[in-house]
Protein backbone atom coordinates (compact mmCIF):
# COMPACT_ATOMS: atom_id res chain seq x y z
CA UNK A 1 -180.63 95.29 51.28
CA UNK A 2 -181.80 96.58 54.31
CA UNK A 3 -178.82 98.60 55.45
CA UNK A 4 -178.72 100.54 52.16
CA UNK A 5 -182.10 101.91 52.11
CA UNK A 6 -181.37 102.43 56.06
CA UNK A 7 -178.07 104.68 54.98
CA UNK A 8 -180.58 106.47 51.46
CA UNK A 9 -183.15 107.60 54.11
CA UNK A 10 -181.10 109.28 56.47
CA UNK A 11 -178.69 110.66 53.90
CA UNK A 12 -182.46 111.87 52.60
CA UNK A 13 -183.61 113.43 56.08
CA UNK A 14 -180.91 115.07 56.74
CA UNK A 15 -180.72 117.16 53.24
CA UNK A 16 -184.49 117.81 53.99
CA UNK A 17 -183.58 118.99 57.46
CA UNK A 18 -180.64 121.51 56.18
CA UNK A 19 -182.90 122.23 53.19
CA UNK A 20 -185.61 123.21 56.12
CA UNK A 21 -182.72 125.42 58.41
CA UNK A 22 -181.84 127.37 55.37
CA UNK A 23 -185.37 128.14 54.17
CA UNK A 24 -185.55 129.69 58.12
CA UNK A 25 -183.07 131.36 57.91
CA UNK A 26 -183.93 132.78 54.34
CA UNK A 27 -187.38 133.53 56.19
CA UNK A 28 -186.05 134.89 59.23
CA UNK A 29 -183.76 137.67 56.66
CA UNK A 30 -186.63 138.21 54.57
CA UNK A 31 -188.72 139.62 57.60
CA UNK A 32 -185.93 141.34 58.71
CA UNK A 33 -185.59 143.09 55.64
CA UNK A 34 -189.90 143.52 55.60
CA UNK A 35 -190.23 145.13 58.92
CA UNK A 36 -187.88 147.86 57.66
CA UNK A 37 -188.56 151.57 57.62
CA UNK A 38 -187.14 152.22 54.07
CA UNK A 39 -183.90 153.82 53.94
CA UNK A 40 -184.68 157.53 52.04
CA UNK A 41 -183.45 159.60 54.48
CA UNK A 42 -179.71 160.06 52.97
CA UNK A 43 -179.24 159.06 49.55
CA UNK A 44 -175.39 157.06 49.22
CA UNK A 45 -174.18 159.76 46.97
CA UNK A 46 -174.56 162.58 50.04
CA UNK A 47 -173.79 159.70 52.55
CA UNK A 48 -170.25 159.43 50.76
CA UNK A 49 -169.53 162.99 50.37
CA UNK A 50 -168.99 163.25 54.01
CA UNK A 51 -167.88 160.41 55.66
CA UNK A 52 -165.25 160.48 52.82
CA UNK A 53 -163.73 164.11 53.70
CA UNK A 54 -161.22 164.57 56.17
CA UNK A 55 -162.00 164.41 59.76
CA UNK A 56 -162.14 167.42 61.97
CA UNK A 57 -159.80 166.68 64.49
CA UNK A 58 -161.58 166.12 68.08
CA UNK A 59 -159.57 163.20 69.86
CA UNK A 60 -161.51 161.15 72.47
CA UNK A 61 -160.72 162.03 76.31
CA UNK A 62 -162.59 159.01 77.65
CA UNK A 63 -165.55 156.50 77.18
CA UNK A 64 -168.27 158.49 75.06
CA UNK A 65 -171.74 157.99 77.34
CA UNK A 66 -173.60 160.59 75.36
CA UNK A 67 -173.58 163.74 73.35
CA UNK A 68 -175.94 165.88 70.91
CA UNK A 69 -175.84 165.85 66.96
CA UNK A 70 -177.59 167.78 64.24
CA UNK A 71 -180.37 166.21 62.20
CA UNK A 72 -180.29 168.83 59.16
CA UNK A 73 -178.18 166.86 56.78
CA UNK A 74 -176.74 170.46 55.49
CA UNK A 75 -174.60 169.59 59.02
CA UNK A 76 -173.48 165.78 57.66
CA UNK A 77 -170.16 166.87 58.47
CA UNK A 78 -170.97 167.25 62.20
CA UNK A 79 -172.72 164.41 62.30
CA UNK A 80 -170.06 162.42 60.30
CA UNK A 81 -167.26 163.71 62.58
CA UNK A 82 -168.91 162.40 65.99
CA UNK A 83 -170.33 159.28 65.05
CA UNK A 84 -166.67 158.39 64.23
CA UNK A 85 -165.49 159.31 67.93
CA UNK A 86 -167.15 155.88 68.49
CA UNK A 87 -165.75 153.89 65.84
CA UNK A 88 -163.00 152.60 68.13
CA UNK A 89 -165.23 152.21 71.08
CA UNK A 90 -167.64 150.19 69.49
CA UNK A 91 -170.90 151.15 71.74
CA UNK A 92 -173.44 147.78 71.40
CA UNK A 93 -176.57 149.85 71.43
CA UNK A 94 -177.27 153.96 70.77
CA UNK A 95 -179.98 155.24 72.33
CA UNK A 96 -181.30 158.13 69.63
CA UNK A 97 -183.51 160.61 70.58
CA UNK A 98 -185.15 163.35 69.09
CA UNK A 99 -188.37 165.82 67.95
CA UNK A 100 -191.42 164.59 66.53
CA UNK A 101 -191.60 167.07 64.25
CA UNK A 102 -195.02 166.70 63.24
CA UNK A 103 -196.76 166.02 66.91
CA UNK A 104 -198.15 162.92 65.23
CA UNK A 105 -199.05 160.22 67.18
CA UNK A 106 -198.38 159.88 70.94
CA UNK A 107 -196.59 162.21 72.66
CA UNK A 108 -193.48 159.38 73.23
CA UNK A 109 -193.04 157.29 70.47
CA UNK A 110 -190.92 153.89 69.77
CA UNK A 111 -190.75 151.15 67.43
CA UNK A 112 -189.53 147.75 66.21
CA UNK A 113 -188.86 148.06 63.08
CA UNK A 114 -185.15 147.56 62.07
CA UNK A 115 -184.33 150.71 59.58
CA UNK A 116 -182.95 150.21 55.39
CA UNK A 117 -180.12 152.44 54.76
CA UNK A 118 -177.33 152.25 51.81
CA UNK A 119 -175.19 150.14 53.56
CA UNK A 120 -177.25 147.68 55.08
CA UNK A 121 -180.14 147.52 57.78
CA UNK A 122 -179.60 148.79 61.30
CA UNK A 123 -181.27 146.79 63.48
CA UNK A 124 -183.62 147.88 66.38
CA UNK A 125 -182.85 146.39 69.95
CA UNK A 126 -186.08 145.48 70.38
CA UNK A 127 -185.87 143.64 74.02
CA UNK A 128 -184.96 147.45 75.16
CA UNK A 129 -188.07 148.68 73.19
CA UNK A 130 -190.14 146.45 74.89
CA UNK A 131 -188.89 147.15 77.99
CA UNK A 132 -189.70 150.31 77.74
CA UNK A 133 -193.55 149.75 76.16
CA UNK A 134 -194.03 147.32 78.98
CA UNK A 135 -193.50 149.81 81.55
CA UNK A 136 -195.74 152.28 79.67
CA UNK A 137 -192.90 154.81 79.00
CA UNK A 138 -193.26 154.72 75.28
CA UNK A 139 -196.08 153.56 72.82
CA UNK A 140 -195.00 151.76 69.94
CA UNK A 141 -195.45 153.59 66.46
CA UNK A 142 -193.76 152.59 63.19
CA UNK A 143 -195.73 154.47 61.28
CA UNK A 144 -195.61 157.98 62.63
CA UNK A 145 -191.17 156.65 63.17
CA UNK A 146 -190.89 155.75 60.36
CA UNK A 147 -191.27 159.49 58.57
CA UNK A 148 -189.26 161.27 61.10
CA UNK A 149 -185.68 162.42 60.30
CA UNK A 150 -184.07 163.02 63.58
CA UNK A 151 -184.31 159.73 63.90
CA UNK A 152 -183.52 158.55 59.96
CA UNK A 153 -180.66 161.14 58.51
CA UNK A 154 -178.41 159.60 61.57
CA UNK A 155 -178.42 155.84 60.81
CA UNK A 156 -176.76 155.90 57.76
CA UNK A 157 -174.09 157.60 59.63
CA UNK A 158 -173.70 154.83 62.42
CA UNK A 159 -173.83 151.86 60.08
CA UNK A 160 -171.75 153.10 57.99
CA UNK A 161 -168.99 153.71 61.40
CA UNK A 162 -170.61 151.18 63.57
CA UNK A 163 -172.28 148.44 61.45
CA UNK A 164 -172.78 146.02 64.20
CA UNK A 165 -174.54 148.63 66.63
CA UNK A 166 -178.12 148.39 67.21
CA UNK A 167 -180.25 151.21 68.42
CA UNK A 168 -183.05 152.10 70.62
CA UNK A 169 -184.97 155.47 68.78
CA UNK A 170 -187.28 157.41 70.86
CA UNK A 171 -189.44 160.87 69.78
CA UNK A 172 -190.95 163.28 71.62
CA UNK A 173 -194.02 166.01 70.86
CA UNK A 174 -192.46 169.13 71.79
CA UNK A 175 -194.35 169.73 74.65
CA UNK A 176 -193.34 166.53 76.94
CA UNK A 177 -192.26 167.91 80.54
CA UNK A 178 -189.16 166.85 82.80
CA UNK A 179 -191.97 165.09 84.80
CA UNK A 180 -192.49 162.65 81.91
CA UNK A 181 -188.69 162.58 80.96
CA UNK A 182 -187.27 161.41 84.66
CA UNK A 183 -188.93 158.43 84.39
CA UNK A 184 -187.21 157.07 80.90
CA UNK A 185 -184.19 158.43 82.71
CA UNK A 186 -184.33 155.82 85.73
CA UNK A 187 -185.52 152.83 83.30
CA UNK A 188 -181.88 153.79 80.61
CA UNK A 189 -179.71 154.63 83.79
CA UNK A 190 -178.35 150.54 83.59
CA UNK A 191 -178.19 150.43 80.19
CA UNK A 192 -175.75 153.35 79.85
CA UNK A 193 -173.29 151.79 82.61
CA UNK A 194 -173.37 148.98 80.15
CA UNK A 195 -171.60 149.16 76.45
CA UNK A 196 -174.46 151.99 75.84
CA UNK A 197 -174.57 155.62 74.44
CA UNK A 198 -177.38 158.21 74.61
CA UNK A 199 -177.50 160.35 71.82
CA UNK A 200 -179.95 163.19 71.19
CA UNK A 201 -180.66 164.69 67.68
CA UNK A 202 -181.42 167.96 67.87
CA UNK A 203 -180.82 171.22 65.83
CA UNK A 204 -180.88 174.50 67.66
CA UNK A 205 -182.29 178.20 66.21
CA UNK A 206 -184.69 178.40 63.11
CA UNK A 207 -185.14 180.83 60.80
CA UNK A 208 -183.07 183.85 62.14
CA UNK A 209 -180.36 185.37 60.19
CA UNK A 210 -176.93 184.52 61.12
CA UNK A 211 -176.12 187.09 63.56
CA UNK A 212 -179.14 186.48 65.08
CA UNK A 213 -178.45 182.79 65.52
CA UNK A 214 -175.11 182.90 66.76
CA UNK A 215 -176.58 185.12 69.98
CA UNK A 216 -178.83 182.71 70.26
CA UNK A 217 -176.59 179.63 70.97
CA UNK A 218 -174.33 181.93 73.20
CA UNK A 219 -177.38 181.53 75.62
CA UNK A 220 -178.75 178.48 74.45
CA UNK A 221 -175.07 177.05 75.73
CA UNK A 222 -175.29 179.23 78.56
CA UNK A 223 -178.32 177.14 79.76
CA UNK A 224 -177.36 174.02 79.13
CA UNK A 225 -174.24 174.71 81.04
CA UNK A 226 -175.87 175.51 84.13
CA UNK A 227 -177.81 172.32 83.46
CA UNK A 228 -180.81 174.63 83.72
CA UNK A 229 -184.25 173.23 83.05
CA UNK A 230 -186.44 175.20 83.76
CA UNK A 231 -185.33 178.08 81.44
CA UNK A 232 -184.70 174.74 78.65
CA UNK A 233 -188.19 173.92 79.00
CA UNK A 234 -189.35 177.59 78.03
CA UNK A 235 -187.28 177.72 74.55
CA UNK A 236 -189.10 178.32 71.79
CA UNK A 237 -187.93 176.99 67.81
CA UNK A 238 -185.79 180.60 67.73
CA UNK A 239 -183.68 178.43 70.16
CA UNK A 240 -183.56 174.45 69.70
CA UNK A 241 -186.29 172.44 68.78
CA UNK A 242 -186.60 169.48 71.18
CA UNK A 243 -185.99 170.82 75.17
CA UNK A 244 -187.36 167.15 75.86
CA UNK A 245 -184.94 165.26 73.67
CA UNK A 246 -181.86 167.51 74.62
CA UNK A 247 -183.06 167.15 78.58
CA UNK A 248 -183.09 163.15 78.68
CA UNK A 249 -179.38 163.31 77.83
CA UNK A 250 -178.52 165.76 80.12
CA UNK A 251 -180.46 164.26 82.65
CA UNK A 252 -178.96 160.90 81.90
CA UNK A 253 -175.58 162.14 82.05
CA UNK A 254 -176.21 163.82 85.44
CA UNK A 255 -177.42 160.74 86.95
CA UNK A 256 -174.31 159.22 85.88
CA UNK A 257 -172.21 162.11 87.52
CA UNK A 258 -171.05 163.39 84.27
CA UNK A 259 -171.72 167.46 84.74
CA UNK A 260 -169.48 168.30 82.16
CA UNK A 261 -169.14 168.63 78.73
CA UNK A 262 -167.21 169.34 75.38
CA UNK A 263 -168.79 171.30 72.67
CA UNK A 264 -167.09 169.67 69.26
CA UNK A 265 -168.33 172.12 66.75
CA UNK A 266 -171.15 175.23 67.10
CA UNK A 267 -172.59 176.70 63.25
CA UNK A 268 -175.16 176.80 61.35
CA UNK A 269 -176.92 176.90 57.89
CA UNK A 270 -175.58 180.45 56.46
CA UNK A 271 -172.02 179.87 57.52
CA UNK A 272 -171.87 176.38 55.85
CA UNK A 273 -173.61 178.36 52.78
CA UNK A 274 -171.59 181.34 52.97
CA UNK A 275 -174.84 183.39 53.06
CA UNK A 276 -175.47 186.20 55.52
CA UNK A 277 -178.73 186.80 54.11
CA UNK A 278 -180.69 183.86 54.53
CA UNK A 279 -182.70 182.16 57.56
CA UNK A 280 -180.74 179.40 58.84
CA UNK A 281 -180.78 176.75 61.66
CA UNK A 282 -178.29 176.57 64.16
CA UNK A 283 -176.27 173.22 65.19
CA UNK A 284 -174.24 171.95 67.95
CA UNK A 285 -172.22 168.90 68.62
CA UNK A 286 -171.23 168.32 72.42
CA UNK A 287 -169.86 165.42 73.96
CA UNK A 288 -169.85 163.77 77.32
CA UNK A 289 -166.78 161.51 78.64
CA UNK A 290 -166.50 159.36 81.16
CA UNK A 291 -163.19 159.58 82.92
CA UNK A 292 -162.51 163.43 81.59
């Protein structure tokens, strides 16, 4: 009698066990899904309509390290047609920087919270975030991230290309100095030898007419060809509106010995609209290879 109700008990322990490892893991999932900023950046509908068109055709010359995309979702083109450069290279984390457009909060902000899009959650690397809070080069801020779209309109974009990557976001006030930017730069410089890719979200002139715009970027490039900072840091909105966000890739991608890059695509708002009579913002995708 005795071995029976031996053999019943652990038969019993160990369904209470697995019972136990499931409800974790049911937990774990549910507070993944909880400490989510809510996905309403880019509804599926607008998602689809351009990572379904065809591709602009801008083959890879080497290992992607970093590059600058549009936040305006007006550009989801652009942004669609470089966050598929790295479909095949499969980057494990993207570091995404950007404005803070409302100067909420402090003046760098990160966070922990993984972020709800259409297609599933992208998750946050949080060890990186950490790292970096530790340190004291960012404070931690969910709430003021989680209503900023330079960091938001991109992730649908990435999980929907590169559902496995995990991200590090960052935001800036717009009047952080190089000073307080070099320092972020020394702390990522081992990440991005690693499987890593910077990425800054930026868009470039506001509210000028087309014309207007398009001289604009012709100097706008001009400076960030001569890797020029100190003229970057005295841009106003009529130019690009995040000199921080746009210098901590550069920067990055200098300390790495990368000096040169490709621009992928230069518009803006009243070309896409076909309107030479409206204000418009200005965008740029560039690109910076390793090995090129």
């Amino acid at each position: 009698m005795k071995r029976p109700l031996i053999i019943l008990l652990i038969i019993l322990l160990l369904f209470a066990l697995s019972g136990c490892q499931k409800n974790d893991k049911i937990a774990g999932k549910r507070e993944e899904v909880s400490l989510a900023h809510p996905g309403s950046f880019v509804p599926q509908k607008e998602l689809y309509r351009y990572v379904g068109r065809e591709k602009k055709e801008n083959p890879v010359q080497g290992k992607v390290k970093g590059g600058i995309v549009p936040h305006h979702l007006l550009a989801g083109a652009l942004i669609a047609d470089f966050i598929s450069l790295l479909a095949e290279q499969k980057p494990e984390v993207i570091i995404i920087v950007g404005p803070n457009h409302k100067n909420a909060g402090a003046k760098i902000i990160s966070g922990l919270y993984n972020w709800e899009t259409s297609e599933g959650l992208v998750k946050t690397e949080r060890s990186i975030v950490n790292q970096l809070h530790q340190k004291g080069l960012v404070v931690l801020d969910d709430k003021v991230l989680s209503q900023e779209h330079s960091i938001g309109t991109i992730l649908p974009f990435i999980k929907h290309y590169l559902p496995e990557t995990r991200i590090v976001p960052i935001i800036f006030h717009h009047d952080v100095s190089l000073k307080e930017i070099d320092p972020l730069v020394q702390e990522l410089a081992p990440l991005l030898k690693e499987n890593a890719v910077i990425l800054g979200s930026v868009d470039f002139s506001h509210y000028l007419m087309r014309r207007e715009a398009e001289a604009k970027d012709v100097f706008t490039l001009k400076v960030m060809k001569d890797f020029n900072y100190t003229t970057l840091f005295h841009l106003g909105n009529d130019h690009l509106d995040s000199p921080p966000s746009l210098a901590l890739v550069f920067r990055s991608m200098e300390k790495m010995g990368l000096k040169y890059f490709r621009v992928l695509d230069n518009t803006n708002s009243g070309v896409i609209l076909q309107n030479d009579f409206i204000e418009t913002t200005s965008y740029f995708t560039l690109v910076f290879e390793e090995g090129k």
